[in-house]
N, C-alpha and C. Protein backbone atom coordinates (compact mmCIF):
# COMPACT_ATOMS: atom_id res chain seq x y z
N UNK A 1 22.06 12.65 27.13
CA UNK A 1 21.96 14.08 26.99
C UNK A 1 20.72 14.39 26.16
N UNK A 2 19.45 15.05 26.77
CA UNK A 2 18.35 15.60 26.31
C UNK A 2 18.71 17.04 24.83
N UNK A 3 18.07 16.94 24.16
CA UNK A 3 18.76 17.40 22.57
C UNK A 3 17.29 18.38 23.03
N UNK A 4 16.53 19.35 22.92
CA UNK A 4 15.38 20.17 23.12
C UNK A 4 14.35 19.43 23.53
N UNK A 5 13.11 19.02 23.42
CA UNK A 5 12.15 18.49 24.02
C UNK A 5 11.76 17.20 24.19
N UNK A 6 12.63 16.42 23.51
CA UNK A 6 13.06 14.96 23.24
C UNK A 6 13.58 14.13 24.42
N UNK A 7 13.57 12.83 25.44
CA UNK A 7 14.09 12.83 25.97
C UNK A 7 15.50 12.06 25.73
N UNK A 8 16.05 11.70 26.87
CA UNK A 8 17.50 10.99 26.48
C UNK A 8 17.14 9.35 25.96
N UNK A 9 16.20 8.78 25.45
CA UNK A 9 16.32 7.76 25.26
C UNK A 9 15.25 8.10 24.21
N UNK A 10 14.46 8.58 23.58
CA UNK A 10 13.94 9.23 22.33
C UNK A 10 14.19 8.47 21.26
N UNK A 11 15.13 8.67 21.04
CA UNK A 11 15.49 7.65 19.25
C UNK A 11 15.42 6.34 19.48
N UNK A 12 15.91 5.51 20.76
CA UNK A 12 15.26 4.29 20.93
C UNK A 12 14.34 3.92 21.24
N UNK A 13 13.67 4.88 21.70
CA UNK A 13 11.80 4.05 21.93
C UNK A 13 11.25 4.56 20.82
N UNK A 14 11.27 5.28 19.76
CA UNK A 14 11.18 5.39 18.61
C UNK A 14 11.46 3.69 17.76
N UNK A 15 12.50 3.32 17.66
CA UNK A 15 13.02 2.47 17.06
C UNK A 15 12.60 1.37 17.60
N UNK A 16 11.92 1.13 19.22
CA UNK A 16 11.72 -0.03 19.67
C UNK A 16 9.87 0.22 19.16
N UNK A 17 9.36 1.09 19.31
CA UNK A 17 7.70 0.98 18.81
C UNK A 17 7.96 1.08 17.05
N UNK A 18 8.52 1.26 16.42
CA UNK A 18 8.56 0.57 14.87
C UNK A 18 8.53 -0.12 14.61
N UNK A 19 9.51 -0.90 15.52
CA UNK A 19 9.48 -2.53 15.09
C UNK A 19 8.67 -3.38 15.91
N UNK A 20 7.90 -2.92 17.02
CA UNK A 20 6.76 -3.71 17.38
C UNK A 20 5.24 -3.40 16.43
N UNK A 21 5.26 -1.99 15.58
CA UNK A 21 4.15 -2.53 14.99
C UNK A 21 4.62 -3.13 13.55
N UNK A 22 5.62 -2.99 13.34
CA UNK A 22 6.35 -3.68 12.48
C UNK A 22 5.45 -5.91 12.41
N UNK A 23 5.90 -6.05 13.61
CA UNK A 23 5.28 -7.32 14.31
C UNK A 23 3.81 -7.36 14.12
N UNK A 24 3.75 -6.71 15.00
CA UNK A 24 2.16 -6.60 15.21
C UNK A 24 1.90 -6.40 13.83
N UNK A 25 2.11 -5.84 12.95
CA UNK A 25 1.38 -5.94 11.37
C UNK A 25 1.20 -6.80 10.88
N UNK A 26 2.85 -7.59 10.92
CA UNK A 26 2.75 -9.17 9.78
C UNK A 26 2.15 -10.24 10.91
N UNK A 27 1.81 -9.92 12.18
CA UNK A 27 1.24 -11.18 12.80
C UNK A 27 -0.13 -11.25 12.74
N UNK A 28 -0.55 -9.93 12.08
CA UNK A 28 -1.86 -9.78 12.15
C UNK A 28 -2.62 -10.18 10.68
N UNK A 29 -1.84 -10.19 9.51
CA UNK A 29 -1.75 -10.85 8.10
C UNK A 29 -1.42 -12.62 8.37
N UNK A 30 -0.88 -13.14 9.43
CA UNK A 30 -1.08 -14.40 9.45
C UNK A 30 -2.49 -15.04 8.86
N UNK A 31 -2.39 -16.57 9.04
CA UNK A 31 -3.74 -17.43 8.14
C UNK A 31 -4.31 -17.38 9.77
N UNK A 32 -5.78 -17.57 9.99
CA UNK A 32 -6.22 -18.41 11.37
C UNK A 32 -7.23 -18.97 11.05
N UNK A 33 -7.76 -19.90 11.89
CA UNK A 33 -9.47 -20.42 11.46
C UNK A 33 -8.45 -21.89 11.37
N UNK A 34 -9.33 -23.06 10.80
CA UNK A 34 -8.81 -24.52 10.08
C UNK A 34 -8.47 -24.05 8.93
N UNK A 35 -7.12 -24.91 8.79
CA UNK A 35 -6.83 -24.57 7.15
C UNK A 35 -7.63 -25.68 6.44
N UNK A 36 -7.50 -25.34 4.83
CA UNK A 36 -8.02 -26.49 3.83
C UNK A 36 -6.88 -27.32 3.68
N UNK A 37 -8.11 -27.98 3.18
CA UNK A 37 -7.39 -29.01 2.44
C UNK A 37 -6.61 -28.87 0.89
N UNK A 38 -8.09 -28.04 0.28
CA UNK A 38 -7.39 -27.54 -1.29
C UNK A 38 -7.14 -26.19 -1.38
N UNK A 39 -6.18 -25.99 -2.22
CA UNK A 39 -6.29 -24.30 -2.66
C UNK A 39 -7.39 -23.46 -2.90
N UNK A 40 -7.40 -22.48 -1.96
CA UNK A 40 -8.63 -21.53 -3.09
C UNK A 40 -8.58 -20.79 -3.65
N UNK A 41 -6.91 -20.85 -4.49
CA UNK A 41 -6.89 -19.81 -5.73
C UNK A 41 -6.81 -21.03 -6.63
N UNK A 42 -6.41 -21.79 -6.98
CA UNK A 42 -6.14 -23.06 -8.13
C UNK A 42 -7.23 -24.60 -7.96
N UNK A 43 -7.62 -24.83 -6.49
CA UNK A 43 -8.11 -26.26 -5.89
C UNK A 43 -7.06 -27.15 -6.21
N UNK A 44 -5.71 -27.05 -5.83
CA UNK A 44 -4.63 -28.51 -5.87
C UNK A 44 -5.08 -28.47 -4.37
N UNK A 45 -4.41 -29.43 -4.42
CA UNK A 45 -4.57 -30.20 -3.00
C UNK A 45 -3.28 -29.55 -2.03
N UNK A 46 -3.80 -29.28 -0.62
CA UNK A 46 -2.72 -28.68 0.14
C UNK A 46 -1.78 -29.80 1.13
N UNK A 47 -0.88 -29.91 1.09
CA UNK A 47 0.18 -31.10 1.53
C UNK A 47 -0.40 -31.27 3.48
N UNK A 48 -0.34 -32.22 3.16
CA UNK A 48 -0.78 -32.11 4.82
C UNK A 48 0.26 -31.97 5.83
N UNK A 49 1.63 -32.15 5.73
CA UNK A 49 2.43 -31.68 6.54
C UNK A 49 2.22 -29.52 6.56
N UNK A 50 2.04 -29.39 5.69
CA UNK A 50 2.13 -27.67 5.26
C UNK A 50 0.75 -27.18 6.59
N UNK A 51 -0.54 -28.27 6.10
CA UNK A 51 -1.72 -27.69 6.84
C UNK A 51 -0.86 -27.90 8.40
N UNK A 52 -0.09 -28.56 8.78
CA UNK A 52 0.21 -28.67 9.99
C UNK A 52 0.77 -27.81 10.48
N UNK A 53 1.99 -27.49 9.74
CA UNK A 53 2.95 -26.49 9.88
C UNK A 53 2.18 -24.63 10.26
N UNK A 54 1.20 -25.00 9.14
CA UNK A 54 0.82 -23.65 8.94
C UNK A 54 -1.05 -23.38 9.44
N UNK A 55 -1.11 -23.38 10.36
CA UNK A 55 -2.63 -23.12 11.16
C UNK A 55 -3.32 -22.20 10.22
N UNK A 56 -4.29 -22.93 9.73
CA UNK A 56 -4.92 -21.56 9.05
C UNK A 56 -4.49 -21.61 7.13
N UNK A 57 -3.81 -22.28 7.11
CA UNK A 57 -3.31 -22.11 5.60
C UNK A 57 -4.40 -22.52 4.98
N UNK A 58 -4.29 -21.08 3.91
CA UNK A 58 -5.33 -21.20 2.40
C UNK A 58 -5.12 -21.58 1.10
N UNK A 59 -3.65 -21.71 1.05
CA UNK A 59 -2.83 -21.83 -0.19
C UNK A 59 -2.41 -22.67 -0.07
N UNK A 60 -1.80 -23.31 -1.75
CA UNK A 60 -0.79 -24.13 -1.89
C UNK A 60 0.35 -23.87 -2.12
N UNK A 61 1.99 -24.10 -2.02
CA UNK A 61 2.92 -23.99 -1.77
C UNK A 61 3.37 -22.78 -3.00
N UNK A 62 2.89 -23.26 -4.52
CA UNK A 62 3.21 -22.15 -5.89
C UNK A 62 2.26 -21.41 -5.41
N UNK A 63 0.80 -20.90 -5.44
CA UNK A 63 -0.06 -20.17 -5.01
C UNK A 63 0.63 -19.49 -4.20
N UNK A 64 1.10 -19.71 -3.08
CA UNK A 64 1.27 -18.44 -1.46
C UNK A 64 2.76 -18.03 -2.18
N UNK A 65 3.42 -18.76 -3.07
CA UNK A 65 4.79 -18.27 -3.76
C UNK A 65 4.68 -17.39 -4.66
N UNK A 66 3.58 -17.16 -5.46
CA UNK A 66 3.31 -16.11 -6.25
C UNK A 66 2.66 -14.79 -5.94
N UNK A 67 1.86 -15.49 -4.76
CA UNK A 67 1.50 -13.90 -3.98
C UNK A 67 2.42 -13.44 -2.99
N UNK A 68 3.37 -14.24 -2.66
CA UNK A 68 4.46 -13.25 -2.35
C UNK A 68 5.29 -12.90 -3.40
N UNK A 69 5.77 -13.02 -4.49
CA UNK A 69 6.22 -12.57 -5.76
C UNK A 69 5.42 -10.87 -6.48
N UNK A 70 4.50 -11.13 -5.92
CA UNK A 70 3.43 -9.92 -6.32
C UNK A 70 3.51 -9.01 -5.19
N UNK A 71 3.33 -9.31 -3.58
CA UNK A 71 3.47 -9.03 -3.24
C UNK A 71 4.87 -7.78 -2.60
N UNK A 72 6.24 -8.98 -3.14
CA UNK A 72 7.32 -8.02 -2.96
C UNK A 72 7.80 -7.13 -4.01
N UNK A 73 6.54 -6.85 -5.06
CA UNK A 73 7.50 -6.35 -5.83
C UNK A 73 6.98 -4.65 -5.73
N UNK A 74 5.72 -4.33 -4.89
CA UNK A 74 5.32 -3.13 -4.11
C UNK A 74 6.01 -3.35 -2.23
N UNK A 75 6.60 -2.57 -1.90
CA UNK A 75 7.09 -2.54 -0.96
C UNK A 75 6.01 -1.63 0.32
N UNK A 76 5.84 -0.56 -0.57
CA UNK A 76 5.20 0.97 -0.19
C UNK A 76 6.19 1.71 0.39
N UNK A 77 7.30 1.06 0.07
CA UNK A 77 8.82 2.53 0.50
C UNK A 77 9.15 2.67 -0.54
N UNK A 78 9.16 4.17 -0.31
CA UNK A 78 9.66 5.25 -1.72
C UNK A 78 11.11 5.49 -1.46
N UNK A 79 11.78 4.54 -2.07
CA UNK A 79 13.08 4.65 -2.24
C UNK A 79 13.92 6.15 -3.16
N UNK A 80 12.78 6.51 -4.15
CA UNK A 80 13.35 7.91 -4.31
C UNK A 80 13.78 8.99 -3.70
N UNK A 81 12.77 9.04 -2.30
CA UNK A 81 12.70 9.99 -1.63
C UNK A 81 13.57 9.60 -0.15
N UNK A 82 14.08 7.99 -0.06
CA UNK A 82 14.97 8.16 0.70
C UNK A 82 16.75 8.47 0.80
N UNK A 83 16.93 8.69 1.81
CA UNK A 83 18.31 9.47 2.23
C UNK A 83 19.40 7.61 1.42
N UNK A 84 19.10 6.80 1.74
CA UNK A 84 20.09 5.77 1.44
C UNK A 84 20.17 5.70 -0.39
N UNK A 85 18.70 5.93 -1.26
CA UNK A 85 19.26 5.91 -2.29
C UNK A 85 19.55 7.21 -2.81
N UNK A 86 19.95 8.17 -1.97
CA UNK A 86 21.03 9.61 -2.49
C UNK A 86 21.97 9.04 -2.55
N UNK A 87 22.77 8.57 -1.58
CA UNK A 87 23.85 8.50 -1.21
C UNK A 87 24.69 7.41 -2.02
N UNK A 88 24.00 6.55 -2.88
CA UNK A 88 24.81 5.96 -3.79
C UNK A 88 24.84 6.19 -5.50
């Protein structure tokens, strides 16, 4: 059922293009190129199973652990202003 100019499937192709650039964002923050060998925030040495695992890796295992530590602690959602933290 069409709600005014919206069509009947509206809120899901909404919800299905969010979460593709959702994707498309963090795939685009991936490492590429050869990874190193050493860190280039500290120079330890990078494990060579990790360079395998990870195409492109610049970091070492504490290094890429602390910039995600920094990283999650800005989200860029304003939880003030959303509807879920009214409601508790």
């Amino acid at each position: 059922m069409a709600i005014g100019w919206a069509g009947d499937n509206a809120v899901n192709e909404q919800i299905d293009a969010t979460v593709k650039d959702g994707v498309r964002r963090v795939r685009s923050r991936l490492p590429a190129g050869p990874s190193l060998s050493h860190c280039e925030s500290c120079g330890g040495e990078i494990p060579g199973a990790r360079r395998a695992a990870i195409p492109g890796v610049r970091l070492c295992v504490a290094c890429q652990a602390e910039r995600d530590r920094d990283e999650a602690k800005f989200s860029g959602y304003n939880r003030r202003g959303s509807k879920d933290s009214q409601l508790r």
